[in-house]
Protein backbone atom coordinates (compact mmCIF):
# COMPACT_ATOMS: atom_id res chain seq x y z
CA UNK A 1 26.55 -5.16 6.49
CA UNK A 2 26.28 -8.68 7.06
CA UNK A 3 24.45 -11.69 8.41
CA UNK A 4 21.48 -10.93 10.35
CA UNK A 5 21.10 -7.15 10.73
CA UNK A 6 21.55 -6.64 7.12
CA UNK A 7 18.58 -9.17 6.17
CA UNK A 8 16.30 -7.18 8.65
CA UNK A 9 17.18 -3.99 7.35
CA UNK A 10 16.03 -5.58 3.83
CA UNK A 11 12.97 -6.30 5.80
CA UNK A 12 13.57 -9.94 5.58
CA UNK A 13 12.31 -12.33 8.45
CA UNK A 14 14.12 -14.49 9.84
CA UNK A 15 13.70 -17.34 12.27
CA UNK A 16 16.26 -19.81 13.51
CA UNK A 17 18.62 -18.55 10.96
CA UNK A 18 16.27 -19.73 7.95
CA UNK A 19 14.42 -17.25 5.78
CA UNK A 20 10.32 -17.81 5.36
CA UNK A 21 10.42 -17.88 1.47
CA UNK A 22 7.72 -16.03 -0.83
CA UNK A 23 8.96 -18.64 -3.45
CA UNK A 24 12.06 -20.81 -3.87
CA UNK A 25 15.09 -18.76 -3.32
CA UNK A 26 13.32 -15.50 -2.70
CA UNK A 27 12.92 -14.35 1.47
CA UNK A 28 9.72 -12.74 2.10
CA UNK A 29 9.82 -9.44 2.79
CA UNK A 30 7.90 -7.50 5.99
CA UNK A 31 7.78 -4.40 7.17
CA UNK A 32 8.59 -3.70 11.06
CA UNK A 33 5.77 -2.33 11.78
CA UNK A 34 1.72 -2.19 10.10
CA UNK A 35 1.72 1.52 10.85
CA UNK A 36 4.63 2.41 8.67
CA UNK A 37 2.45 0.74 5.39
CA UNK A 38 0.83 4.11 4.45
CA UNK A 39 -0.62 3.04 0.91
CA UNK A 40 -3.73 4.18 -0.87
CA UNK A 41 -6.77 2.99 0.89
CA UNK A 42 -9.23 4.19 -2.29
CA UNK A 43 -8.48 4.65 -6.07
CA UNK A 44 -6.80 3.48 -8.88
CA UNK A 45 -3.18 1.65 -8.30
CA UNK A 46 -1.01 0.97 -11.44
CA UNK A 47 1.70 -1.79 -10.24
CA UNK A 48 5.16 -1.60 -11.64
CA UNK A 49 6.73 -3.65 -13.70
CA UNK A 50 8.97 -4.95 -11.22
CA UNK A 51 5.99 -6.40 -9.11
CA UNK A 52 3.46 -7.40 -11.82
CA UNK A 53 4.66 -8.48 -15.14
CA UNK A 54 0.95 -8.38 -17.14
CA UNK A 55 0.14 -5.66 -18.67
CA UNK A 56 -2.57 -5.31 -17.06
CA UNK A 57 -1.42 -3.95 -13.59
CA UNK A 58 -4.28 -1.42 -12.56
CA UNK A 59 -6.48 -2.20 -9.45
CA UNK A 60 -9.62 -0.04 -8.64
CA UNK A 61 -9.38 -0.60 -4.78
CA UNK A 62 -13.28 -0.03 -4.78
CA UNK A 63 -13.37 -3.52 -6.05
CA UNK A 64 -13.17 -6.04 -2.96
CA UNK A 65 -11.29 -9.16 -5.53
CA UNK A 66 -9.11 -6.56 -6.69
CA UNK A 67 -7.72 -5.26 -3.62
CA UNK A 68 -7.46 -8.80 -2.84
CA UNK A 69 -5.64 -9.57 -6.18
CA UNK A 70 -3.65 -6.36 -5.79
CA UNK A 71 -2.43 -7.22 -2.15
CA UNK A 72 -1.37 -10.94 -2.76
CA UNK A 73 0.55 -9.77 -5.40
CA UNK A 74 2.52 -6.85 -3.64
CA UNK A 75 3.04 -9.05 -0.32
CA UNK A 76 4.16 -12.29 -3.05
CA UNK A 77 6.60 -10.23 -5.11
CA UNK A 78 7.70 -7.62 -3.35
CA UNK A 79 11.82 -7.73 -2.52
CA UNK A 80 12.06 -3.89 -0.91
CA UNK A 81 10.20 -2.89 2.34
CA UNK A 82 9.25 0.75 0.08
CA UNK A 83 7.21 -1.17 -1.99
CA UNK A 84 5.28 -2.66 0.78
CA UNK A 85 5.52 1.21 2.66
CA UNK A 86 3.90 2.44 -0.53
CA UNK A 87 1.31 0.42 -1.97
CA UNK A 88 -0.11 -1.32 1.31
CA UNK A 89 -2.36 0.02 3.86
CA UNK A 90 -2.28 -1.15 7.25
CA UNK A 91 -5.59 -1.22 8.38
CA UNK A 92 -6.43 -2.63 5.26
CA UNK A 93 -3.95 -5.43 5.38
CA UNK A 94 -5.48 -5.96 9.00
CA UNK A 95 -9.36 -5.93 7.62
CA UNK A 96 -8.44 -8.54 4.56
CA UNK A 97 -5.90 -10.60 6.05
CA UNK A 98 -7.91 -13.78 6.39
CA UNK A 99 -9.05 -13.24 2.88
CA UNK A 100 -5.69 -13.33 0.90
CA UNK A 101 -4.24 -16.24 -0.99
CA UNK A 102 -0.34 -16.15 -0.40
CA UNK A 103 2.20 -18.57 0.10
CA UNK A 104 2.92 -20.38 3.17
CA UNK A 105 6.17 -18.55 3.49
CA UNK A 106 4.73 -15.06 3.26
CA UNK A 107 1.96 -16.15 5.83
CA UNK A 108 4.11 -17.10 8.13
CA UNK A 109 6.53 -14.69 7.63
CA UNK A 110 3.72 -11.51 8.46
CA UNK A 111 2.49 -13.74 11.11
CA UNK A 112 5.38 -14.09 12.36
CA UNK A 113 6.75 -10.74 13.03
CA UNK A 114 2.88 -9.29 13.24
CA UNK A 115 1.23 -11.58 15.76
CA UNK A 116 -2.04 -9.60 15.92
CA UNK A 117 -2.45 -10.76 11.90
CA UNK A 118 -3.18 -14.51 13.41
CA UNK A 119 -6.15 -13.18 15.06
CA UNK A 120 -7.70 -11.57 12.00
């Protein structure tokens, strides 16, 4: 595939033609829809790798800055949609929106394609 359909079926948003970037050189990635992010809402989430390079990667989602910790880095680094399908909840993502700490690019990039996230 190529040009734009291919970038949306890597869950990259686009506007204009130019990618919102999580970091230089690196497109955010979003999910069409908040429904389809079916992660844990409760327990113990081990990271891999691939997302979060400490070694410590484990997030007790009963602790409020670690769900917070947990979703910046997930929404920052992730470059599959699956990742996002997996380890995010919706309703969650909804409740701490306004909390998170991400880059511009991945703000805008949710906001973007999720409009309702603005209003959180």
């Amino acid at each position: 595939m190529q040009g734009a359909s291919a970038t949306a079926d890597l869950g990259h948003l686009r506007l204009g033609g130019v990618a919102f970037l999580a970091r230089p050189g690196r497109p955010a990635v979003v999910t069409r829809t908040l429904t389809e992010l079916a992660g844990p809402r409760r327990g113990v989430v081990e990271l891999p790798v691939r997302l979060m390079w400490s070694s410590d990667r484990t997030f007790d989602l009963a602790d409020p800055d670690q769900l917070l910790w947990m979703y910046e880095n997930v929404l920052r680094e992730s470059t599959r949609a699956d990742d996002l399908r997996t380890l995010i909840d919706g309703r969650t993502l909804r409740r701490v929106w306004p909390l998170l700490n991400l880059p511009r690019g991945v703000r805008q990039a949710w906001e973007a394609r999720h409009r309702g996230l603005r209003a959180a």
